[in-house]
Protein backbone atom coordinates (compact mmCIF):
# COMPACT_ATOMS: atom_id res chain seq x y z
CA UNK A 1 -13.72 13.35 -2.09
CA UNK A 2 -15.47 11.19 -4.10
CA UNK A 3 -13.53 11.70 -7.33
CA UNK A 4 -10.49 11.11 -5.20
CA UNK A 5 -11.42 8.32 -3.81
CA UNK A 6 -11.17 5.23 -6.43
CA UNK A 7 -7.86 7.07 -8.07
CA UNK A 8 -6.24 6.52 -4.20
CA UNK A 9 -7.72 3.06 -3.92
CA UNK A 10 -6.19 2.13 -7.66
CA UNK A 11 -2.49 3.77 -6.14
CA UNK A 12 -2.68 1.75 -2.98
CA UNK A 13 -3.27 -1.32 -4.53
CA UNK A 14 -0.37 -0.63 -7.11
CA UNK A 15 2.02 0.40 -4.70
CA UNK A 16 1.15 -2.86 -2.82
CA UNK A 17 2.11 -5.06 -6.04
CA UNK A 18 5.20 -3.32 -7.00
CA UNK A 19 6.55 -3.67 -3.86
CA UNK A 20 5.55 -7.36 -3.20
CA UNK A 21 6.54 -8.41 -6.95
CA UNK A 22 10.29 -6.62 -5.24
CA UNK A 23 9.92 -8.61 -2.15
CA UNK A 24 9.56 -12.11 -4.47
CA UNK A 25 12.31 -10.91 -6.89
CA UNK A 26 14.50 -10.33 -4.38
CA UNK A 27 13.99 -13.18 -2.18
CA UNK A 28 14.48 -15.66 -5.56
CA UNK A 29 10.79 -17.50 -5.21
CA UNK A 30 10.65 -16.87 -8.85
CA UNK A 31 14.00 -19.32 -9.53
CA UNK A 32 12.36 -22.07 -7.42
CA UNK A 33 14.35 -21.32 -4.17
CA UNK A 34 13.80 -18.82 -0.91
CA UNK A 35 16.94 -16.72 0.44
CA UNK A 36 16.26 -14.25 3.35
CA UNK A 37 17.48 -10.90 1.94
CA UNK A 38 16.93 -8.06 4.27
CA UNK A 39 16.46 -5.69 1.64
CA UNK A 40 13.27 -7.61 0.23
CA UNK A 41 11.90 -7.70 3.44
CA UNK A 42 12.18 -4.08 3.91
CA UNK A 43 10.29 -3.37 0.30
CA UNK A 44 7.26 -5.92 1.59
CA UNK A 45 7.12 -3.95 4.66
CA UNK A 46 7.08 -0.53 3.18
CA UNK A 47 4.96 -1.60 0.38
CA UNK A 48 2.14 -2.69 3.49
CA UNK A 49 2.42 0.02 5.17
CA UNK A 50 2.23 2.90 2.34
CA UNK A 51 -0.56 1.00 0.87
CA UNK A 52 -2.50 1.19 4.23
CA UNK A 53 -1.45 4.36 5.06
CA UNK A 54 -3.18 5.48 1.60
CA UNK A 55 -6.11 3.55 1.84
CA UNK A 56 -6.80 4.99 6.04
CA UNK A 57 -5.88 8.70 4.77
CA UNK A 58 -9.25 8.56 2.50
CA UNK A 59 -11.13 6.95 5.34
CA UNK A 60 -9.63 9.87 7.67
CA UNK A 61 -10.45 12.62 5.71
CA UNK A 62 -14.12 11.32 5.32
CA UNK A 63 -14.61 11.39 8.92
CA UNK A 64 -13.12 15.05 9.22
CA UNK A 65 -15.34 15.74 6.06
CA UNK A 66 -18.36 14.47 7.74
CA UNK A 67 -18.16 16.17 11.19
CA UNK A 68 -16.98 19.78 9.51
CA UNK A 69 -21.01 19.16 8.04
CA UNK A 70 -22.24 18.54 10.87
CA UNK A 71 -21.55 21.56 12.26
């Protein structure tokens, strides 16, 4: 779990990026302006939620890991 661990961290922070960088390309901050595009939107909110879905899997599985060696 260990070995796994930064390797998840590293893909939930890249996931994160790519899908803001889509958010602010598709929104048009990068030309100076702001338009409201749905579609951007729904990349910012998938990017947040597979990023912290990634990062509380490897928290998760610790805790499972931990009370399997308990017992």
């Amino acid at each position: 779990m260990k070995r796994l661990k930064p390797i998840i961290y590293t893909a939930a922070i890249i996931v994160f990026l790519i899908c803001l960088f889509a958010f602010l390309l598709g929104t048009g901050v990068f030309e100076g302006k702001f338009k409201n595009d749905p579609f951007s939107w729904y990349f910012l909110a998938k990017g947040i939620f597979c990023s912290l879905s990634l990062f509380l899997s490897i928290h998760i599985l610790e805790a499972i890991q931990q009370l399997s060696n308990k017992h």
